[in-house]
PDB file of N, CA and C in Angstrom:
ATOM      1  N   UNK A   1       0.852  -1.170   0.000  1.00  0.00           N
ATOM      2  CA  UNK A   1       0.000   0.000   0.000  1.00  0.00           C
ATOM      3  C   UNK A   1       0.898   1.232   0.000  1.00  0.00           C
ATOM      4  N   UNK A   2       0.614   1.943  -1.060  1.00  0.00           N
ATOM      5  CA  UNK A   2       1.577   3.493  -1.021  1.00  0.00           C
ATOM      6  C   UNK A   2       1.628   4.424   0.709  1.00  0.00           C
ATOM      7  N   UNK A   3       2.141   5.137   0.988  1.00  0.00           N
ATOM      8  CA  UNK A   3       2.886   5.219   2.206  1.00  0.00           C
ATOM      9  C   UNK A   3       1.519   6.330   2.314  1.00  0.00           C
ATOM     10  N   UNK A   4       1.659   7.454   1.518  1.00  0.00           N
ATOM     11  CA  UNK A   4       0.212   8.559   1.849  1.00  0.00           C
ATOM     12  C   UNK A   4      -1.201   8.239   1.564  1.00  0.00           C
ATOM     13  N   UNK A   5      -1.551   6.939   1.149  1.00  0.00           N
ATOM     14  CA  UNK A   5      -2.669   6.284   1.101  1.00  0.00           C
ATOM     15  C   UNK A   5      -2.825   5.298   2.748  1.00  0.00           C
ATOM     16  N   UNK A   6      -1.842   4.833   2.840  1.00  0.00           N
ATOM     17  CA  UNK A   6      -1.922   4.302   4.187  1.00  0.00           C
ATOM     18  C   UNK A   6      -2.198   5.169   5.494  1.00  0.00           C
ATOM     19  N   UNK A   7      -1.325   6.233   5.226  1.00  0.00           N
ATOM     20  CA  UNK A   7      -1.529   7.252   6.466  1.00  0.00           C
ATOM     21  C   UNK A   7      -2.806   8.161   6.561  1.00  0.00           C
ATOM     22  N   UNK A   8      -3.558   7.983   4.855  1.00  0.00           N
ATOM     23  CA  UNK A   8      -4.711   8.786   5.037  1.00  0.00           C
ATOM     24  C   UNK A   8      -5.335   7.843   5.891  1.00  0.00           C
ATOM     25  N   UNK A   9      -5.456   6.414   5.605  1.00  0.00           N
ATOM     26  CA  UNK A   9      -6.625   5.431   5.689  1.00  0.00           C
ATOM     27  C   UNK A   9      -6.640   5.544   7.306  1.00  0.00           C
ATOM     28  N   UNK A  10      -4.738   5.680   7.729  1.00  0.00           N
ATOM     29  CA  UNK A  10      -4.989   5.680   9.520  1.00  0.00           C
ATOM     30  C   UNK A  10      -5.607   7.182   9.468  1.00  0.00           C
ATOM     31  N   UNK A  11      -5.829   8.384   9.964  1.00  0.00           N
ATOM     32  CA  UNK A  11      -6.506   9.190   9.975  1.00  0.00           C
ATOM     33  C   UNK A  11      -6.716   8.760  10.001  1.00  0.00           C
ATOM     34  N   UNK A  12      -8.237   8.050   8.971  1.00  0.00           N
ATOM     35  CA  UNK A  12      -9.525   8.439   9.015  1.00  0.00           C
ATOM     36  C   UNK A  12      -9.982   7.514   9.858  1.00  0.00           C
ATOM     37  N   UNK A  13      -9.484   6.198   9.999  1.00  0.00           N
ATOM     38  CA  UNK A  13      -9.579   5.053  10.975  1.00  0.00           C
ATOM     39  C   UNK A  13      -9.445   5.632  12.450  1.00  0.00           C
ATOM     40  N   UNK A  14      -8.422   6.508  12.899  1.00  0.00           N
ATOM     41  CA  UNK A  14      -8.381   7.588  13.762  1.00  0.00           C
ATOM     42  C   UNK A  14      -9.811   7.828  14.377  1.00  0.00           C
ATOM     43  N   UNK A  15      -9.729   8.904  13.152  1.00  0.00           N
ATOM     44  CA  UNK A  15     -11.149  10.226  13.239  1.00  0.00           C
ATOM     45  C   UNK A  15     -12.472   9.012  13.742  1.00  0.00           C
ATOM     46  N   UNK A  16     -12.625   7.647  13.149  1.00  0.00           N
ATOM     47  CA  UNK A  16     -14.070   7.049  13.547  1.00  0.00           C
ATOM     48  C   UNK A  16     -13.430   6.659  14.340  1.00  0.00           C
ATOM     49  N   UNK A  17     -12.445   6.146  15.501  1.00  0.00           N
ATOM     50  CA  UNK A  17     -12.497   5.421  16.583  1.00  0.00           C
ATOM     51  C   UNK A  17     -12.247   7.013  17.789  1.00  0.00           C
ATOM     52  N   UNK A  18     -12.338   7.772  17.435  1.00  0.00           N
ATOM     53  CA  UNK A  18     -12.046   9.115  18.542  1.00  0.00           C
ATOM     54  C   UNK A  18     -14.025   9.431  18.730  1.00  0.00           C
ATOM     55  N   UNK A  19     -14.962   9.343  16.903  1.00  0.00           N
ATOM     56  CA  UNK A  19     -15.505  10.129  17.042  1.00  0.00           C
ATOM     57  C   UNK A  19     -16.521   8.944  18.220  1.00  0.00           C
ATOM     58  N   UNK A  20     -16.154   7.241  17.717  1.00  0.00           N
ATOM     59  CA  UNK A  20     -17.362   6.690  18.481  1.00  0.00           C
ATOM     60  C   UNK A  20     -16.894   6.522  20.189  1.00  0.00           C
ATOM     61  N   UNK A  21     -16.145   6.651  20.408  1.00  0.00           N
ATOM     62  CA  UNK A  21     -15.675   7.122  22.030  1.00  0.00           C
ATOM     63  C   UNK A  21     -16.227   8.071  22.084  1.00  0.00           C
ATOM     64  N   UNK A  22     -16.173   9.487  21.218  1.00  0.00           N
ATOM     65  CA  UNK A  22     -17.077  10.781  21.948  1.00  0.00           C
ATOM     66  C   UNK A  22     -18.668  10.348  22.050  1.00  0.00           C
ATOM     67  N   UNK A  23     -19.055   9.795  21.175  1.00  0.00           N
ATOM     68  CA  UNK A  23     -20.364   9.932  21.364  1.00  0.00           C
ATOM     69  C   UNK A  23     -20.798   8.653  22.703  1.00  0.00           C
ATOM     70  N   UNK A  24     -19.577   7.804  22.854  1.00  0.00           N
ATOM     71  CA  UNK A  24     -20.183   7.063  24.205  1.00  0.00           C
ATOM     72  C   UNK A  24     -19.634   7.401  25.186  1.00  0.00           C
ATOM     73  N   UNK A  25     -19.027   8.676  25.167  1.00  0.00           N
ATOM     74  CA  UNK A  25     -19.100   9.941  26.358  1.00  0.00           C
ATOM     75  C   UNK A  25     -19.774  10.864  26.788  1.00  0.00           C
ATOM     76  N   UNK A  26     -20.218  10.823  25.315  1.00  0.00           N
ATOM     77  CA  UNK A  26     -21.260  12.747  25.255  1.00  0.00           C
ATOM     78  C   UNK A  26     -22.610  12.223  25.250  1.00  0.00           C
ATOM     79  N   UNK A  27     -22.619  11.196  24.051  1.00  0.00           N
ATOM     80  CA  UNK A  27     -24.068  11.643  23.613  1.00  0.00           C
ATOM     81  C   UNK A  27     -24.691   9.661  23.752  1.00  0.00           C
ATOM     82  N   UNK A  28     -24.129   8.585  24.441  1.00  0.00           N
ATOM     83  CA  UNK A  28     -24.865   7.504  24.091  1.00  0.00           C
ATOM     84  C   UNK A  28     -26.089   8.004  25.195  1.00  0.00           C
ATOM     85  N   UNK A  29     -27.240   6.646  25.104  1.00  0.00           N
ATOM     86  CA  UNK A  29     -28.083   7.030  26.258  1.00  0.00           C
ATOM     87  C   UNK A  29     -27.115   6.223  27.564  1.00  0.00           C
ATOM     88  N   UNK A  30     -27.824   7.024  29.121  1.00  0.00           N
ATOM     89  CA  UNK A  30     -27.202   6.416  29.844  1.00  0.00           C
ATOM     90  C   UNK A  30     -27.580   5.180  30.183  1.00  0.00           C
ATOM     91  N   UNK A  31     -26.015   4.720  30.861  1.00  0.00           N
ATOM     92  CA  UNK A  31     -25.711   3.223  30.994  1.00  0.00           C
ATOM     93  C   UNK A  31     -26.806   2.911  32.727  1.00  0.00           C
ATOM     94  N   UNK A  32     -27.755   2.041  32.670  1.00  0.00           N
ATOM     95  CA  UNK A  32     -28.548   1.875  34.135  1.00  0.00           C
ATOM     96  C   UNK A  32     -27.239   1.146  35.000  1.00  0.00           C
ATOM     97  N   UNK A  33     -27.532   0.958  35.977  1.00  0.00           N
ATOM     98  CA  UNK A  33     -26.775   0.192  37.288  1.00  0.00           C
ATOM     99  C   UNK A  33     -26.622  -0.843  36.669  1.00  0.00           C
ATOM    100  N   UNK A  34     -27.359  -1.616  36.034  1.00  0.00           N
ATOM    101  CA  UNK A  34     -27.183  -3.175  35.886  1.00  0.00           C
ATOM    102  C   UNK A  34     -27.728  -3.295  34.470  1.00  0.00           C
ATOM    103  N   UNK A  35     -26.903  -4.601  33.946  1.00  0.00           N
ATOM    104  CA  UNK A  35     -28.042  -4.736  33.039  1.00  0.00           C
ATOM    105  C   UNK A  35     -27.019  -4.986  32.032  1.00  0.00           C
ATOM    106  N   UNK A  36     -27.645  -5.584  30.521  1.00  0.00           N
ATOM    107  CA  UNK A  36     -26.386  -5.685  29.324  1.00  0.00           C
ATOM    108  C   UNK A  36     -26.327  -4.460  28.653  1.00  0.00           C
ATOM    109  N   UNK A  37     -27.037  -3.351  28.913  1.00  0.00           N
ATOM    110  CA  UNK A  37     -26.548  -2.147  28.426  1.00  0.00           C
ATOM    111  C   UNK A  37     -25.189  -1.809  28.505  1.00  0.00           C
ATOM    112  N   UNK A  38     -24.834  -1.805  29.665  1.00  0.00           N
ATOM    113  CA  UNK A  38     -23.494  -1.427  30.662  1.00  0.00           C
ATOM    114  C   UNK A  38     -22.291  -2.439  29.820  1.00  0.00           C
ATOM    115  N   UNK A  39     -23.056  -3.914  29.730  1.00  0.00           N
ATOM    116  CA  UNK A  39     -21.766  -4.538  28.994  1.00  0.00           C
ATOM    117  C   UNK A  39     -21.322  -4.219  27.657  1.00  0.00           C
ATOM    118  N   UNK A  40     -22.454  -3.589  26.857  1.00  0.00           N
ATOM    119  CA  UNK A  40     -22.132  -3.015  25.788  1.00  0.00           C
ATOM    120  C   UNK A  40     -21.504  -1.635  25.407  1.00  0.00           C
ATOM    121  N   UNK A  41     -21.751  -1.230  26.255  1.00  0.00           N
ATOM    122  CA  UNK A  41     -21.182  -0.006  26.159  1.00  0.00           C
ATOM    123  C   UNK A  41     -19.664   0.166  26.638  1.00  0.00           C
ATOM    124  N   UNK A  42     -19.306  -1.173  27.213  1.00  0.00           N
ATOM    125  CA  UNK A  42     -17.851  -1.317  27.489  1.00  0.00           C
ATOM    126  C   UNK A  42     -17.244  -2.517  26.687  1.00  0.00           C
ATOM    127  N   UNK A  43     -18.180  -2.716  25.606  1.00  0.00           N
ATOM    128  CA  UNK A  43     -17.443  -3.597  24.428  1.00  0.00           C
ATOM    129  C   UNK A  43     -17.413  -2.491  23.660  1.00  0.00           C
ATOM    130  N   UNK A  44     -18.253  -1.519  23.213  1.00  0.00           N
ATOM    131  CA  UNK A  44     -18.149  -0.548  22.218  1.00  0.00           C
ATOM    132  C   UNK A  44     -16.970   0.357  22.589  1.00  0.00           C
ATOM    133  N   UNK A  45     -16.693   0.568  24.009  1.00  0.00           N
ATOM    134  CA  UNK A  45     -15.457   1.465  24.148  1.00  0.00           C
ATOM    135  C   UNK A  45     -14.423   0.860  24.221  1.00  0.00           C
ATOM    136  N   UNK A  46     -13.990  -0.450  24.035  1.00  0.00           N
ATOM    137  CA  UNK A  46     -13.075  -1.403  23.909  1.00  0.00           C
ATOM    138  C   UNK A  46     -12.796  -1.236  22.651  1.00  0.00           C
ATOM    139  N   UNK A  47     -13.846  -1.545  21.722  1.00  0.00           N
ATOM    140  CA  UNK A  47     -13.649  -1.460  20.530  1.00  0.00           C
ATOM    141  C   UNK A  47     -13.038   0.133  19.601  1.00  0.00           C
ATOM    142  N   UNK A  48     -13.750   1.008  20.302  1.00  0.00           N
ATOM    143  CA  UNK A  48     -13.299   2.307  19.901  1.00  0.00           C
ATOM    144  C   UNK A  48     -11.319   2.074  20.204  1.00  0.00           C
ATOM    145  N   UNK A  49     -11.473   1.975  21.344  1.00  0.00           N
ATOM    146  CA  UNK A  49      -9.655   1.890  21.682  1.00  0.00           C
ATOM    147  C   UNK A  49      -9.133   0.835  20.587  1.00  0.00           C
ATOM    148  N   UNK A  50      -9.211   0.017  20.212  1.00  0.00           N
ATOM    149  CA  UNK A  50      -8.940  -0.706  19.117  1.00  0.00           C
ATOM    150  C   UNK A  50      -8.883  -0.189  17.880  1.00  0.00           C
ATOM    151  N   UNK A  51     -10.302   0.573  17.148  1.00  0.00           N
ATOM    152  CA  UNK A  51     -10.061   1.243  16.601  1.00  0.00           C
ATOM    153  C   UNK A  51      -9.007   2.222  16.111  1.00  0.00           C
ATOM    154  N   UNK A  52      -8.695   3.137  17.298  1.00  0.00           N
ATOM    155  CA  UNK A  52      -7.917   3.920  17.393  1.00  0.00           C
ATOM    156  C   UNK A  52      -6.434   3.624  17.525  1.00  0.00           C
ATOM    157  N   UNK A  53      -6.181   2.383  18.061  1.00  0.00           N
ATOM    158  CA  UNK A  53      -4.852   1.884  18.019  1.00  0.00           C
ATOM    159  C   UNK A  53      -4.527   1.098  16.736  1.00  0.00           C
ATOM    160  N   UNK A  54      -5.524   0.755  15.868  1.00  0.00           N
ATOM    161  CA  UNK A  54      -5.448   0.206  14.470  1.00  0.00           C
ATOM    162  C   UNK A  54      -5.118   1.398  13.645  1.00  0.00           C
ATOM    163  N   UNK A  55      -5.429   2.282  14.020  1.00  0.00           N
ATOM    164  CA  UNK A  55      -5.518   3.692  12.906  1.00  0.00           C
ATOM    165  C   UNK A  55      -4.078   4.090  13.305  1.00  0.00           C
ATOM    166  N   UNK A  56      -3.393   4.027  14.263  1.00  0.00           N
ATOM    167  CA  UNK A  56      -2.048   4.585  14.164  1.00  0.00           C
ATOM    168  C   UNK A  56      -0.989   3.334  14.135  1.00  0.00           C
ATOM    169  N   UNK A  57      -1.149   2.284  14.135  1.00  0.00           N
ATOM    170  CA  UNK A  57      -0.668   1.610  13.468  1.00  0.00           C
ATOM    171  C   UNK A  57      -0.608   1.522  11.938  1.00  0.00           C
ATOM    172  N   UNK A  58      -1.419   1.832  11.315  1.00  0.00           N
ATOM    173  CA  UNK A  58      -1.480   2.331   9.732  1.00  0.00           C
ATOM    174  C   UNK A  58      -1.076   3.716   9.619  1.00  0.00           C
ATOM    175  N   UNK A  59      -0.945   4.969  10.320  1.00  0.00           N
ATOM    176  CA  UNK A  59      -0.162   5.700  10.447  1.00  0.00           C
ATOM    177  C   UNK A  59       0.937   5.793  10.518  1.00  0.00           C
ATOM    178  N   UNK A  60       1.539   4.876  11.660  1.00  0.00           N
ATOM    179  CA  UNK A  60       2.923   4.993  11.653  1.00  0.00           C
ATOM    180  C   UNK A  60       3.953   3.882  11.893  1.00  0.00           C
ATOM    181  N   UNK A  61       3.127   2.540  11.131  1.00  0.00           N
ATOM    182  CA  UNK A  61       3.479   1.267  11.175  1.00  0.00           C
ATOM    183  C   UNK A  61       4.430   1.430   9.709  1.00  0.00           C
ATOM    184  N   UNK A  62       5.111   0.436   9.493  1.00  0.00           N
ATOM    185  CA  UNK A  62       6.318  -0.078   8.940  1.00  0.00           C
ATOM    186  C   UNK A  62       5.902  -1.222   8.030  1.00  0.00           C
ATOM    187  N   UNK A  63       5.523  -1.706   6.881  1.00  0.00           N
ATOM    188  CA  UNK A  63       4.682  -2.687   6.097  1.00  0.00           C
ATOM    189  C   UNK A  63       6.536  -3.075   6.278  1.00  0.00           C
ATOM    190  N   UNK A  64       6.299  -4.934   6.626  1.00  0.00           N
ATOM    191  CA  UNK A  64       7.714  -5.513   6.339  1.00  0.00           C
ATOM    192  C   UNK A  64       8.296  -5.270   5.043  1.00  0.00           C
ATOM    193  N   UNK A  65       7.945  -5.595   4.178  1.00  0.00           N
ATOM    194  CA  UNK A  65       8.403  -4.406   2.905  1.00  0.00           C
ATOM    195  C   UNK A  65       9.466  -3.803   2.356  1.00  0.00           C
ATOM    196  N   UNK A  66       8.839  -3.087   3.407  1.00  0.00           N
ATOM    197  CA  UNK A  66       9.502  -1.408   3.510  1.00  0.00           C
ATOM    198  C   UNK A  66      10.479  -1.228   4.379  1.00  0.00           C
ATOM    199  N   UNK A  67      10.931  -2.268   5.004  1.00  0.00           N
ATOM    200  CA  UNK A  67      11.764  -2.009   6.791  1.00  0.00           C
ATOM    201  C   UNK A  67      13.299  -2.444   6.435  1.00  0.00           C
ATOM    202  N   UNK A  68      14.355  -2.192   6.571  1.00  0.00           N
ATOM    203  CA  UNK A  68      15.573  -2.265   6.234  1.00  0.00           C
ATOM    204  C   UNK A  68      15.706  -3.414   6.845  1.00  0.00           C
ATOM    205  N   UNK A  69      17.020  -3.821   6.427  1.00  0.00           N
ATOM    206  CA  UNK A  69      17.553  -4.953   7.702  1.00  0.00           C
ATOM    207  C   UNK A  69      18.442  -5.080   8.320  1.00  0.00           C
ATOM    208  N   UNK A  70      19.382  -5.293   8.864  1.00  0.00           N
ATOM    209  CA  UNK A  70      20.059  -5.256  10.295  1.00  0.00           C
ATOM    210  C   UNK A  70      20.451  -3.984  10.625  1.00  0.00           C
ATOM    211  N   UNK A  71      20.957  -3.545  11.319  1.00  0.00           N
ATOM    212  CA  UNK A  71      20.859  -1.819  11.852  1.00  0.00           C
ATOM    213  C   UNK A  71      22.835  -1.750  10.967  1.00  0.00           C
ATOM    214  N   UNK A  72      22.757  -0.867  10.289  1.00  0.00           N
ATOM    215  CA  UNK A  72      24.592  -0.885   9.915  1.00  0.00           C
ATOM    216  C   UNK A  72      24.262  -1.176   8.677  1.00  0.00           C
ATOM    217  N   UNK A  73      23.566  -2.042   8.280  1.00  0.00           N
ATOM    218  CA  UNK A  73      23.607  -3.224   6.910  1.00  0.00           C
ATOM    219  C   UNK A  73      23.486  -2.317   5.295  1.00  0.00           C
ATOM    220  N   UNK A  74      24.182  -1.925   4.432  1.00  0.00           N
ATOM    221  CA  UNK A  74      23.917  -1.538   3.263  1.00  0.00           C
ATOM    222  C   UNK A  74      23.350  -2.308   2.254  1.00  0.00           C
ATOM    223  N   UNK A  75      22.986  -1.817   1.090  1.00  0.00           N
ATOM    224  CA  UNK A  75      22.945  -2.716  -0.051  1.00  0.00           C
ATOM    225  C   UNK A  75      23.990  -3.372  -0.255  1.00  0.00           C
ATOM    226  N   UNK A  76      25.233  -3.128  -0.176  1.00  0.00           N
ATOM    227  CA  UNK A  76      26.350  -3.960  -0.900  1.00  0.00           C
ATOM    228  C   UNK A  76      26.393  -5.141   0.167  1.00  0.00           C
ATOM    229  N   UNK A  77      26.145  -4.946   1.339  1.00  0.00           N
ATOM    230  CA  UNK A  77      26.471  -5.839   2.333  1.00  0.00           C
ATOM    231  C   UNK A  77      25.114  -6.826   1.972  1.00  0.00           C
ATOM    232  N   UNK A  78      24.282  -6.236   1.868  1.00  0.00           N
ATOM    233  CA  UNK A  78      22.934  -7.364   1.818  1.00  0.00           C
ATOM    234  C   UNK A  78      23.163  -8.141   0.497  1.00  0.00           C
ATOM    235  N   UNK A  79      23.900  -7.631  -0.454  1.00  0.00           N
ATOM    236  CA  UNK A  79      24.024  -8.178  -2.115  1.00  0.00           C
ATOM    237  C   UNK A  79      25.365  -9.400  -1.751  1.00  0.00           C
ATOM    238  N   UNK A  80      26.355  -8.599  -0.863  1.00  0.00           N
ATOM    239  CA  UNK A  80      27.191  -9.775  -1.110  1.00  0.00           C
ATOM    240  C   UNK A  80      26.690 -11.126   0.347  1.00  0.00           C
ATOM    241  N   UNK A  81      26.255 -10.885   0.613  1.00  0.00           N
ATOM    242  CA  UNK A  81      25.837 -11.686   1.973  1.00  0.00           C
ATOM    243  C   UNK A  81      26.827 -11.503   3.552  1.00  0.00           C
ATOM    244  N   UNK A  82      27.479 -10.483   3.379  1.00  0.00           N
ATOM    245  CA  UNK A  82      28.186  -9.933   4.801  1.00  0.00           C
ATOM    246  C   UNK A  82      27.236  -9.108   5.490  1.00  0.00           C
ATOM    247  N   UNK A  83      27.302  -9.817   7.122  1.00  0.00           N
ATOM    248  CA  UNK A  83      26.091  -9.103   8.264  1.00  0.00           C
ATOM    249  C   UNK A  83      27.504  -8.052   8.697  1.00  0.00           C
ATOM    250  N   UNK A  84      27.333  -7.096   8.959  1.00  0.00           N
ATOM    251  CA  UNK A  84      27.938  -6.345   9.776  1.00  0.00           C
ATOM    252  C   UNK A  84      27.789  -6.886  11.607  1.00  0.00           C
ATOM    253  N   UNK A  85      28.659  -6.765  11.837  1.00  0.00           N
ATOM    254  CA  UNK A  85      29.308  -6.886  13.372  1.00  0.00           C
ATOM    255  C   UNK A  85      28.398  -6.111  13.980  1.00  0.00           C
ATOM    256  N   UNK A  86      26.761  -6.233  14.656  1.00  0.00           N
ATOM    257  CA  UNK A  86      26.011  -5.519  15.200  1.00  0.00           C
ATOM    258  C   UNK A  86      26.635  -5.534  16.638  1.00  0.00           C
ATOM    259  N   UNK A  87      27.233  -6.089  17.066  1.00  0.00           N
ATOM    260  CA  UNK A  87      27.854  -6.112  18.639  1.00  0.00           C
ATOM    261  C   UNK A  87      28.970  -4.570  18.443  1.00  0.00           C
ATOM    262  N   UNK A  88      29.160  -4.373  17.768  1.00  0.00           N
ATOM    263  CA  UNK A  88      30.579  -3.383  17.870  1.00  0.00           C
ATOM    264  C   UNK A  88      29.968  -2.103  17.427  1.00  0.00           C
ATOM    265  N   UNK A  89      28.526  -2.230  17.096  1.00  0.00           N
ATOM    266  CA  UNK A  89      28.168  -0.802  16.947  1.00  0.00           C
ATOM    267  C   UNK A  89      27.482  -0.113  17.893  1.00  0.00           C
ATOM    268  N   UNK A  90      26.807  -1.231  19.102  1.00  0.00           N
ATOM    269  CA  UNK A  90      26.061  -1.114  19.794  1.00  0.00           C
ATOM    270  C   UNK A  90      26.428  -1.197  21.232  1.00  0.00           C
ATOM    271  N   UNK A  91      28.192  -1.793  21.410  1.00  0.00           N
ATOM    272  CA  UNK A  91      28.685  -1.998  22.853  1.00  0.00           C
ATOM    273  C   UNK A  91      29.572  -0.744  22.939  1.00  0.00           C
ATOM    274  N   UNK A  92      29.580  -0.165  23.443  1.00  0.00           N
ATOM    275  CA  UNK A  92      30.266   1.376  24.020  1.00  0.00           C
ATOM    276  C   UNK A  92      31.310   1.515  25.286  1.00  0.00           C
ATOM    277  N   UNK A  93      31.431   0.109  25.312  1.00  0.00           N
ATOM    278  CA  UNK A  93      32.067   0.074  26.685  1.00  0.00           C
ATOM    279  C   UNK A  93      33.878   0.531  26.951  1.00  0.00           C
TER     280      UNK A  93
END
């Protein structure tokens, strides 16, 4: 998926999991003491958080793809099959 088609799609995936949390803040009817109202309305706000954590994962997720590989590693190194020494870039001691 192209990179500004993905990040629109999170938006907008965003925008509906923010807007159905507002409205089962602002505007659902209220939840009684008891009852499966109450359980639904805490599957629907479960789900909103889901929502919303799906939408920035398509925001600012990484399609394997697209993700480099070993931290150091160039093209020439990935073409000829040499890993770079990740211990010696990362021990400071």
């Amino acid at each position: 998926m192209d990179k500004g088609l993905r990040r629109t799609a999170g938006i907008a995936v965003m925008a509906a999991g923010f807007g159905i949390a507002a409205w089962l803040v602002f505007g659902a009817p209220p939840a009684e003491e008891d009852g499966w109202w109450r359980l639904v309305r805490m599957a629907v706000g479960l789900t909103a958080m889901g929502v919303v954590s799906g939408g920035a994962r398509l925001f600012f997720g990484q399609p394997k793809s697209e993700r480099d590989g070993v931290l150091g590693e160039t093209d020439a190194d990935r073409d000829s099959g040499h890993r770079p020494d990740v211990n010696a870039v990362t021990d400071r001691a």
